[in-house]
PDB file of N, CA and C in Angstrom:
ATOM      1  N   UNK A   1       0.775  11.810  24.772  1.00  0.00           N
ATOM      2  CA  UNK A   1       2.133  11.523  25.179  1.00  0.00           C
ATOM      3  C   UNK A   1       2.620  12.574  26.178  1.00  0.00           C
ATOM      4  N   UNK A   2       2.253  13.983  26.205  1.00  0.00           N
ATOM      5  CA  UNK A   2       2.567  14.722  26.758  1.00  0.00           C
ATOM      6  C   UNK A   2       1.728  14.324  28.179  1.00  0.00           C
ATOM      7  N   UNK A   3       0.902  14.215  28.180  1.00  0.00           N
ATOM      8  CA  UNK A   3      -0.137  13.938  29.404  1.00  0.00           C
ATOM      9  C   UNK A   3       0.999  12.597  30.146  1.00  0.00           C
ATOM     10  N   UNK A   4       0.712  11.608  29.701  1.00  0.00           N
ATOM     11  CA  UNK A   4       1.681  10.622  30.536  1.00  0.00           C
ATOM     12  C   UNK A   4       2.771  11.077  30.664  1.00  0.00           C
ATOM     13  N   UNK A   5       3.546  11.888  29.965  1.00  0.00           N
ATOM     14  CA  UNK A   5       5.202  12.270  30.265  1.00  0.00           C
ATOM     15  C   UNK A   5       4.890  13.354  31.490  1.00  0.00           C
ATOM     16  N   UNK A   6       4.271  13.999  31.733  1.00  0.00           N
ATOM     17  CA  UNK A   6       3.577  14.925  32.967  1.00  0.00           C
ATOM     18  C   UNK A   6       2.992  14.196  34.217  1.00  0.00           C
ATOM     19  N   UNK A   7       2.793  13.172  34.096  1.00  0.00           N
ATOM     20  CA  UNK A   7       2.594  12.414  35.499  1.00  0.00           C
ATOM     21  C   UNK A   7       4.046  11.566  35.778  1.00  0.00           C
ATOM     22  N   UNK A   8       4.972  11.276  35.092  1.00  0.00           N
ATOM     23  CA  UNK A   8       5.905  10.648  35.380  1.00  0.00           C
ATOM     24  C   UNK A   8       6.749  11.396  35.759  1.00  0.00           C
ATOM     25  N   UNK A   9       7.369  12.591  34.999  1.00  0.00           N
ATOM     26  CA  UNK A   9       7.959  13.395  35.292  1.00  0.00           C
ATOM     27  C   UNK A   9       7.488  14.536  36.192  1.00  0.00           C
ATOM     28  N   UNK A  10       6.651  14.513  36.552  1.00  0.00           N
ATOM     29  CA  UNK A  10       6.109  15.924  37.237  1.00  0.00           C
ATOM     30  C   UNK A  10       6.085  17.232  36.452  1.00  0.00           C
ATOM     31  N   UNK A  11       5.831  17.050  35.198  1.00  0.00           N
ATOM     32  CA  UNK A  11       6.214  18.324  34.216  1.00  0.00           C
ATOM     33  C   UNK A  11       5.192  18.826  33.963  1.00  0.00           C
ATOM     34  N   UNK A  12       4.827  20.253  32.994  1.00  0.00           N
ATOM     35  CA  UNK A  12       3.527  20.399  32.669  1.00  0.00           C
ATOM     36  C   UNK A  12       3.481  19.638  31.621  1.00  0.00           C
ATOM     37  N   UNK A  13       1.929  20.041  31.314  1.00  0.00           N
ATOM     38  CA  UNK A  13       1.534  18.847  30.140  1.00  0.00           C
ATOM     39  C   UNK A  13       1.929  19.971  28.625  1.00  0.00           C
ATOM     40  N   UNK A  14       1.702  21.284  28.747  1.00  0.00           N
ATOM     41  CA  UNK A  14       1.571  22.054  27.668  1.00  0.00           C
ATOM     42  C   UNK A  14       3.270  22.547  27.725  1.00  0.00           C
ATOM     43  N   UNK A  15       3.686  22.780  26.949  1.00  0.00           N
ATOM     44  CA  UNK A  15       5.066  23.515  26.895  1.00  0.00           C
ATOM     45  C   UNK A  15       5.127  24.860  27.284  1.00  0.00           C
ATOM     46  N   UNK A  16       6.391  25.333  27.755  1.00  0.00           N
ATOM     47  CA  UNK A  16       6.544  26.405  28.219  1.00  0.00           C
ATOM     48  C   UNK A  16       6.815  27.214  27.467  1.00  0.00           C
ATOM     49  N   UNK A  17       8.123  27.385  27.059  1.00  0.00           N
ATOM     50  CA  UNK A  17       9.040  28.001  26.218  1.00  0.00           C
ATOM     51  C   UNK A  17       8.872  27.977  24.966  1.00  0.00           C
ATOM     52  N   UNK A  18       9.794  28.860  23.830  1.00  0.00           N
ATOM     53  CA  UNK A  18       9.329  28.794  22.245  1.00  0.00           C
ATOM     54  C   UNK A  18      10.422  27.591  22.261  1.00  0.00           C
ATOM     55  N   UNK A  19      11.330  27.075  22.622  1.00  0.00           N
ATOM     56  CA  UNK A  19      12.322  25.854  22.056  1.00  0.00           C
ATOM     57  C   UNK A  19      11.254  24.703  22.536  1.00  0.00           C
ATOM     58  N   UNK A  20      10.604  24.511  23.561  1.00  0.00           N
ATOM     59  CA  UNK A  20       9.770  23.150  23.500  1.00  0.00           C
ATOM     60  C   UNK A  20       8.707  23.106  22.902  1.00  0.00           C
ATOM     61  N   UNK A  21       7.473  24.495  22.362  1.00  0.00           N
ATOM     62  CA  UNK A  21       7.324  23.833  21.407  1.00  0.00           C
ATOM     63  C   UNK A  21       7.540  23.717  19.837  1.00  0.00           C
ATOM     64  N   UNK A  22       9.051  24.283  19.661  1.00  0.00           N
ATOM     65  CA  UNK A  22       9.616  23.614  18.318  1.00  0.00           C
ATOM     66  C   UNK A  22       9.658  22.273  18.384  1.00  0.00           C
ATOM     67  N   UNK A  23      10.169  21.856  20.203  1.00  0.00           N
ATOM     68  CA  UNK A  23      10.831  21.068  19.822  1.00  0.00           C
ATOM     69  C   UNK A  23       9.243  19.447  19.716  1.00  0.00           C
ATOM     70  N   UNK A  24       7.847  19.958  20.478  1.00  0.00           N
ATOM     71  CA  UNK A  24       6.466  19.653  20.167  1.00  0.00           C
ATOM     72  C   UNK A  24       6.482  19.226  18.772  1.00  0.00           C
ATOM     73  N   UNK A  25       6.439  20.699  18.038  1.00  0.00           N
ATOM     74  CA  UNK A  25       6.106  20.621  16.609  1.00  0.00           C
ATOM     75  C   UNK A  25       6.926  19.868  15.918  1.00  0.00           C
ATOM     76  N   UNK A  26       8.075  19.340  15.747  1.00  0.00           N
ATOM     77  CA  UNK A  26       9.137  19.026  15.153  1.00  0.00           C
ATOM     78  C   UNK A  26       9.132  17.683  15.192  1.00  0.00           C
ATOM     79  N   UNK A  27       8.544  17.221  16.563  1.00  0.00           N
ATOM     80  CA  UNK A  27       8.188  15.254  16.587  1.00  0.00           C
ATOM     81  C   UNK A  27       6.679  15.441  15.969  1.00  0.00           C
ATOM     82  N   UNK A  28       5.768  16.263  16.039  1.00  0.00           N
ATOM     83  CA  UNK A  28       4.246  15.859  15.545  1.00  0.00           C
ATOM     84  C   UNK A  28       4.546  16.113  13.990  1.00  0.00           C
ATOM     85  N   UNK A  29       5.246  16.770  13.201  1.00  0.00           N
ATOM     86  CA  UNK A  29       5.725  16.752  12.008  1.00  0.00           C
ATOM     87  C   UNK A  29       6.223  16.137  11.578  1.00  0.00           C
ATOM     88  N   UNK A  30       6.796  15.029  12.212  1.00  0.00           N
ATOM     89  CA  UNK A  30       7.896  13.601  12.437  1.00  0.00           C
ATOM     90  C   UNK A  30       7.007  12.866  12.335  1.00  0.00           C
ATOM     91  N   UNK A  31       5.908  12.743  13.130  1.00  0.00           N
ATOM     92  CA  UNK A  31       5.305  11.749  13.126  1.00  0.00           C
ATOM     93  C   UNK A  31       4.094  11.595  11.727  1.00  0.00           C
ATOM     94  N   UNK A  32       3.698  12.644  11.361  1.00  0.00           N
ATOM     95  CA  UNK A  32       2.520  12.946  10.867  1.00  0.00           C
ATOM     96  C   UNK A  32       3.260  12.787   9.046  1.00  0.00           C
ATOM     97  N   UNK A  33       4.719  12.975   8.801  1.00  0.00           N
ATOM     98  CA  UNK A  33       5.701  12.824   7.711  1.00  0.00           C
ATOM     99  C   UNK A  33       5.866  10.983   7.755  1.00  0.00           C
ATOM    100  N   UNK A  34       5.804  10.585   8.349  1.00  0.00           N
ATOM    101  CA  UNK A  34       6.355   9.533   8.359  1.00  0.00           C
ATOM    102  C   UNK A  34       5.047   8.734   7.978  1.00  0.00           C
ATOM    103  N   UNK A  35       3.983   9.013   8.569  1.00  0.00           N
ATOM    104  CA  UNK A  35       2.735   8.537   8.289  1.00  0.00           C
ATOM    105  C   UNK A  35       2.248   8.502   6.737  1.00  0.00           C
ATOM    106  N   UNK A  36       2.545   9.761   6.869  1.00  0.00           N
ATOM    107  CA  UNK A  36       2.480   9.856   5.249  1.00  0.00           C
ATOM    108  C   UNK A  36       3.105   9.132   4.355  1.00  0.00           C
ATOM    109  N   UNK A  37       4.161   9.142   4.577  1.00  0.00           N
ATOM    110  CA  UNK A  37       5.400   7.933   3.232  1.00  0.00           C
ATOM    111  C   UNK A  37       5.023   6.972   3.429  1.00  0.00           C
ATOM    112  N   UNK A  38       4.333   6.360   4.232  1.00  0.00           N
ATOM    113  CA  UNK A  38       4.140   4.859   4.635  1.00  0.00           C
ATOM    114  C   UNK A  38       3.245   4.733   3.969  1.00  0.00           C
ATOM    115  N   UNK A  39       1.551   5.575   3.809  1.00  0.00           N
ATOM    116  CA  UNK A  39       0.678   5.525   2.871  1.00  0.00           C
ATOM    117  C   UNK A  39       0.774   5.885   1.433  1.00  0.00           C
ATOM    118  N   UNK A  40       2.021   6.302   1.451  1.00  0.00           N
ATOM    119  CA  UNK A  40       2.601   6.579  -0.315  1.00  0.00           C
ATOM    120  C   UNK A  40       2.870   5.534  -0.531  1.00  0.00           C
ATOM    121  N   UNK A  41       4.055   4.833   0.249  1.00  0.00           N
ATOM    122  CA  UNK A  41       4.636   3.505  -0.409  1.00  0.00           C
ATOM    123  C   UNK A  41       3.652   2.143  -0.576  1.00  0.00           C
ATOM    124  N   UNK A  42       2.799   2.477   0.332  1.00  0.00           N
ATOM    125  CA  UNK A  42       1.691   1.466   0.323  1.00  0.00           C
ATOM    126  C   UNK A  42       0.737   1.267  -0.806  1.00  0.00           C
ATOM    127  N   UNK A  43       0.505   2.548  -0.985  1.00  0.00           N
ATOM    128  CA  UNK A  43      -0.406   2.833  -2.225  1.00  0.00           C
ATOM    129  C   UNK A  43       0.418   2.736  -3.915  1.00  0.00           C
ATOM    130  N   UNK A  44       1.413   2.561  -3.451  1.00  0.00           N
ATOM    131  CA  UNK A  44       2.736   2.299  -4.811  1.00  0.00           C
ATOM    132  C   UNK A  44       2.556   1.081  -5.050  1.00  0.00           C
ATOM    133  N   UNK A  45       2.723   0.233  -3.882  1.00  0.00           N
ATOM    134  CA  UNK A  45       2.797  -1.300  -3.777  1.00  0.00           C
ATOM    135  C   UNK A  45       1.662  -1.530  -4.367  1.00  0.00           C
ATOM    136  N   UNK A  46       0.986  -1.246  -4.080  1.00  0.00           N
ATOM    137  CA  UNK A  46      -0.735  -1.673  -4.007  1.00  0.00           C
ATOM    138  C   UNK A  46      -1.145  -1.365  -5.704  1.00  0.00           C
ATOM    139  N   UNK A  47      -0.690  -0.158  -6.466  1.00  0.00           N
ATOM    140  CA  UNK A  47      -0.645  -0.187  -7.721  1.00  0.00           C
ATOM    141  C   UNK A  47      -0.084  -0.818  -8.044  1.00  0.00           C
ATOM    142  N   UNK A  48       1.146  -1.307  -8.244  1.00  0.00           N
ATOM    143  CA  UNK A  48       2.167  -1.785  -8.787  1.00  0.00           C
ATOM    144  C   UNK A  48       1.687  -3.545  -8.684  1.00  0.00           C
ATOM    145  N   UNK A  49       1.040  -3.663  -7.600  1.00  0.00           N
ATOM    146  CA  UNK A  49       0.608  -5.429  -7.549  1.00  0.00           C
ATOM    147  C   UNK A  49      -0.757  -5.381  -8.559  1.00  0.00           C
ATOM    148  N   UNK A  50      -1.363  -4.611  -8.254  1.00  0.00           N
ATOM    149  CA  UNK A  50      -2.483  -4.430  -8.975  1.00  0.00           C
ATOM    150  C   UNK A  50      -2.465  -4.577 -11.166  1.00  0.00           C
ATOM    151  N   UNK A  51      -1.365  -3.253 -11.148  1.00  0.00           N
ATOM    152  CA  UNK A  51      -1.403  -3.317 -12.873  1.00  0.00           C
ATOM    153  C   UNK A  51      -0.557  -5.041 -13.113  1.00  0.00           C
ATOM    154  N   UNK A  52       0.144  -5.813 -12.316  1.00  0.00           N
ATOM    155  CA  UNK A  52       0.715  -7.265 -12.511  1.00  0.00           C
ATOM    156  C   UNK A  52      -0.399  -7.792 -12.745  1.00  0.00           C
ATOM    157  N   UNK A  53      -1.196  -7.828 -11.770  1.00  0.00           N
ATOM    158  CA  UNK A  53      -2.628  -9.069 -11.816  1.00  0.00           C
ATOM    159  C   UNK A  53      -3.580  -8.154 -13.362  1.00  0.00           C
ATOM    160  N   UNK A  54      -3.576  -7.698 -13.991  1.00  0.00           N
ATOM    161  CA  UNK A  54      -4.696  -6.694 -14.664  1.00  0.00           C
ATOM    162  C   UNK A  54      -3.442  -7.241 -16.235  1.00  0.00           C
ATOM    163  N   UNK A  55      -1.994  -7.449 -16.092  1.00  0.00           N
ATOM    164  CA  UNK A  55      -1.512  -7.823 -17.244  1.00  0.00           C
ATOM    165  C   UNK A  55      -1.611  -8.937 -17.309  1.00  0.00           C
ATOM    166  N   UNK A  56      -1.491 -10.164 -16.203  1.00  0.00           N
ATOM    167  CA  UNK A  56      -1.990 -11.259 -16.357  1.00  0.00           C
ATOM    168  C   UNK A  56      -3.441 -11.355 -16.718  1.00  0.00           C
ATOM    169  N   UNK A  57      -4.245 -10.793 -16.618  1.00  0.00           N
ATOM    170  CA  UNK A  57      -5.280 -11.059 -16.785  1.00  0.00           C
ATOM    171  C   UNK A  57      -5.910 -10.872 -18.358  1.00  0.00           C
ATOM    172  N   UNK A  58      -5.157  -9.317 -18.657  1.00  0.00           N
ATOM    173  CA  UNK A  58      -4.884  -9.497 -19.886  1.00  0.00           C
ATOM    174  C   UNK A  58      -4.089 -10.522 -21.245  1.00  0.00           C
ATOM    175  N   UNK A  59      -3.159 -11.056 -20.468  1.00  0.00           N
ATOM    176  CA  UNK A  59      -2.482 -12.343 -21.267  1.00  0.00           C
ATOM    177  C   UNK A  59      -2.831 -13.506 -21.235  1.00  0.00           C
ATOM    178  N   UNK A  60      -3.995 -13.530 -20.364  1.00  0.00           N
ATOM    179  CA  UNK A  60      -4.616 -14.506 -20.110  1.00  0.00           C
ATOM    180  C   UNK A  60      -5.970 -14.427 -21.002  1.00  0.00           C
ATOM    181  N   UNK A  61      -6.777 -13.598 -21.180  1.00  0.00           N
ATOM    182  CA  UNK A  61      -7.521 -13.143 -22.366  1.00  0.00           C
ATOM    183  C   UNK A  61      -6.744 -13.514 -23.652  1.00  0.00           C
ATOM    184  N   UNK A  62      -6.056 -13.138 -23.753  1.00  0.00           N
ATOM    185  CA  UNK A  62      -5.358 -13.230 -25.217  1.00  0.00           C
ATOM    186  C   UNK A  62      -4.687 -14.287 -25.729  1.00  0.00           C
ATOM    187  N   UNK A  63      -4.721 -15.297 -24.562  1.00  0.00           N
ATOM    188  CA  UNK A  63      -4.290 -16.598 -25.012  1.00  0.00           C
ATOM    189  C   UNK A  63      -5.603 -17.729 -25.144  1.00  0.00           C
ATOM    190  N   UNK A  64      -6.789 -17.114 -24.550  1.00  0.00           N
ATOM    191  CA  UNK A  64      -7.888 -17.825 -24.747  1.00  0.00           C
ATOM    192  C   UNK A  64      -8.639 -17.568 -26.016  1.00  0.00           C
ATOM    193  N   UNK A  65      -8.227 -15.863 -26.797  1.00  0.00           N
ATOM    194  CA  UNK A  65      -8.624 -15.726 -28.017  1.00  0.00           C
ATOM    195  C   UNK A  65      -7.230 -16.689 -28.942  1.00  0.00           C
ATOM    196  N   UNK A  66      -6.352 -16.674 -28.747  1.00  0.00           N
ATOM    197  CA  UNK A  66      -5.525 -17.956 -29.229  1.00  0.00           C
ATOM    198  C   UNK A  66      -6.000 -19.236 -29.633  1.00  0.00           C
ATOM    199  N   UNK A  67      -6.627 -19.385 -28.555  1.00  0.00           N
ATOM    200  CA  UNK A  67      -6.906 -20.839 -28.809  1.00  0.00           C
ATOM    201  C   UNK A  67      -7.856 -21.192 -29.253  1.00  0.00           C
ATOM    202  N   UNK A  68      -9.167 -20.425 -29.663  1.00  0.00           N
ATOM    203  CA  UNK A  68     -10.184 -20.231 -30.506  1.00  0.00           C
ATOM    204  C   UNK A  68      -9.433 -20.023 -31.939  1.00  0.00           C
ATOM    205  N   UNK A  69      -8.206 -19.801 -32.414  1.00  0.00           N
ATOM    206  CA  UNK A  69      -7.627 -19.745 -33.609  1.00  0.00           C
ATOM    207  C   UNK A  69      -7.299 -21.274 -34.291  1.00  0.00           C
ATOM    208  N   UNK A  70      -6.897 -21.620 -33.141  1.00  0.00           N
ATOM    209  CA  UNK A  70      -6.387 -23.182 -33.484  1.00  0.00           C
ATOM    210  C   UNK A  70      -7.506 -24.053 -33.846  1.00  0.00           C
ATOM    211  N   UNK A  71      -6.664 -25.052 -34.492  1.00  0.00           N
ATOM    212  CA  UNK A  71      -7.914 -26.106 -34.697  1.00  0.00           C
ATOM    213  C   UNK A  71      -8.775 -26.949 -33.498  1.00  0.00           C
ATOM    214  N   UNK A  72      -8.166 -26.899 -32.240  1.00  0.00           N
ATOM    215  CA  UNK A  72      -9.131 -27.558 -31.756  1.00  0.00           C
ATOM    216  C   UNK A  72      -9.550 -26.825 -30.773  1.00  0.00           C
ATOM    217  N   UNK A  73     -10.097 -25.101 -31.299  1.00  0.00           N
ATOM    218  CA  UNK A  73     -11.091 -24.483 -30.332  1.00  0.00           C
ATOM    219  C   UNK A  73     -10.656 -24.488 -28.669  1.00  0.00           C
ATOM    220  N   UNK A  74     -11.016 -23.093 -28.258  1.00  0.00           N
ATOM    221  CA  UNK A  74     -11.501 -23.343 -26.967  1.00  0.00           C
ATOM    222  C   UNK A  74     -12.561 -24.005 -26.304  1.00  0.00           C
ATOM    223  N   UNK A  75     -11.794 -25.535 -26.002  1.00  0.00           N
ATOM    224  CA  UNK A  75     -12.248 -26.485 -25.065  1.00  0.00           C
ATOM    225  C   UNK A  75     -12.332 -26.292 -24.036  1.00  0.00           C
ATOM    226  N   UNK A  76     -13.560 -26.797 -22.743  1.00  0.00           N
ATOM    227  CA  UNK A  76     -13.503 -26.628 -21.362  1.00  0.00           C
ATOM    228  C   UNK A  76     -12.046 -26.890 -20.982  1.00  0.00           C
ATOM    229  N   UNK A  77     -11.999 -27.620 -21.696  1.00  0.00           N
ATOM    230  CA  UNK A  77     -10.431 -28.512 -20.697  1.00  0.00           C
ATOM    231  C   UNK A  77      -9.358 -27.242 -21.025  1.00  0.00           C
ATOM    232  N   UNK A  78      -9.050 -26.832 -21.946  1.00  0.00           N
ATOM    233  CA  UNK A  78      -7.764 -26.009 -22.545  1.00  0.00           C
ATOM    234  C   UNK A  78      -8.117 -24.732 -21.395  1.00  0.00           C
ATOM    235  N   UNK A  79      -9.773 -24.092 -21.439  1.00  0.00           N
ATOM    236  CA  UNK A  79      -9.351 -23.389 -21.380  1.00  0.00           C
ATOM    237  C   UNK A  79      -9.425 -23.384 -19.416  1.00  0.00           C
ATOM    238  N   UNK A  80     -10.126 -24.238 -18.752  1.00  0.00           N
ATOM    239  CA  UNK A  80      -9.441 -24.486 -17.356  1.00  0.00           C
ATOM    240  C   UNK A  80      -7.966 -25.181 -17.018  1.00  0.00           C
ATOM    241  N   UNK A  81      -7.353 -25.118 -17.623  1.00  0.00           N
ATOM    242  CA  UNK A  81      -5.869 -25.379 -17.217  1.00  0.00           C
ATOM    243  C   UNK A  81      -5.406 -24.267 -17.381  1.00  0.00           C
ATOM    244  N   UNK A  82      -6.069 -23.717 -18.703  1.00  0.00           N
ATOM    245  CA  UNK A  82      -5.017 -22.147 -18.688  1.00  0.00           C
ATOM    246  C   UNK A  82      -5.334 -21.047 -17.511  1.00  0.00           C
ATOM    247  N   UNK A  83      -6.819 -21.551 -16.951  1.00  0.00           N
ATOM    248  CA  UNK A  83      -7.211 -20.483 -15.889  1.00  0.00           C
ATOM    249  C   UNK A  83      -6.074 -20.740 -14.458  1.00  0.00           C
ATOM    250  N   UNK A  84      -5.688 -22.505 -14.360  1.00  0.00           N
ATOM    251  CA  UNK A  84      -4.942 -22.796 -13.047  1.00  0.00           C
ATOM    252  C   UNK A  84      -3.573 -22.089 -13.276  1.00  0.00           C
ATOM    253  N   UNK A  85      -3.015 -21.805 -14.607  1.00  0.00           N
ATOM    254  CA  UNK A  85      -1.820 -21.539 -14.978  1.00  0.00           C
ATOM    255  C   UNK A  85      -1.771 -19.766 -14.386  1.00  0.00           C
TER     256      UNK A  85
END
């Protein structure tokens, strides 16, 4: 970014002064922060969808030992409808 902002502007590419590069460090810390929360929240989501499908899957187990209780057994049929459910 600095490289293209130096051919447009005619500027150098490296900073001069200690205020530009705070003011360098302060967007690459911006940027590199922001990156980060995005792969936090992602990885939140991504658990959070994950333990849903893993409790269905579990209640879904436990309704197929259900139906082995009842009298008329786990049947193909019972127990592929409960898989579409």
């Amino acid at each position: 970014m600095s490289w293209i902002t130096s051919l447009v502007d005619q500027s150098p590419v490296l900073p001069r002064i200690l205020f530009e590069w705070r003011e360098v460090l302060e967007y690459s810390a911006s940027i590199a922060f922001n990156f980060l929360t995005g792969m936090l929240v992602g990885k939140v989501s991504y658990s959070a969808k994950l333990r849903v499908r893993r409790a269905g899957l579990v209640n879904s187990m436990i309704n197929v030992a259900a139906l082995n209780l009842k009298d008329g057994g786990a049947s193909l049929k019972n127990v592929h409808g409960l898989m579409k459910t």
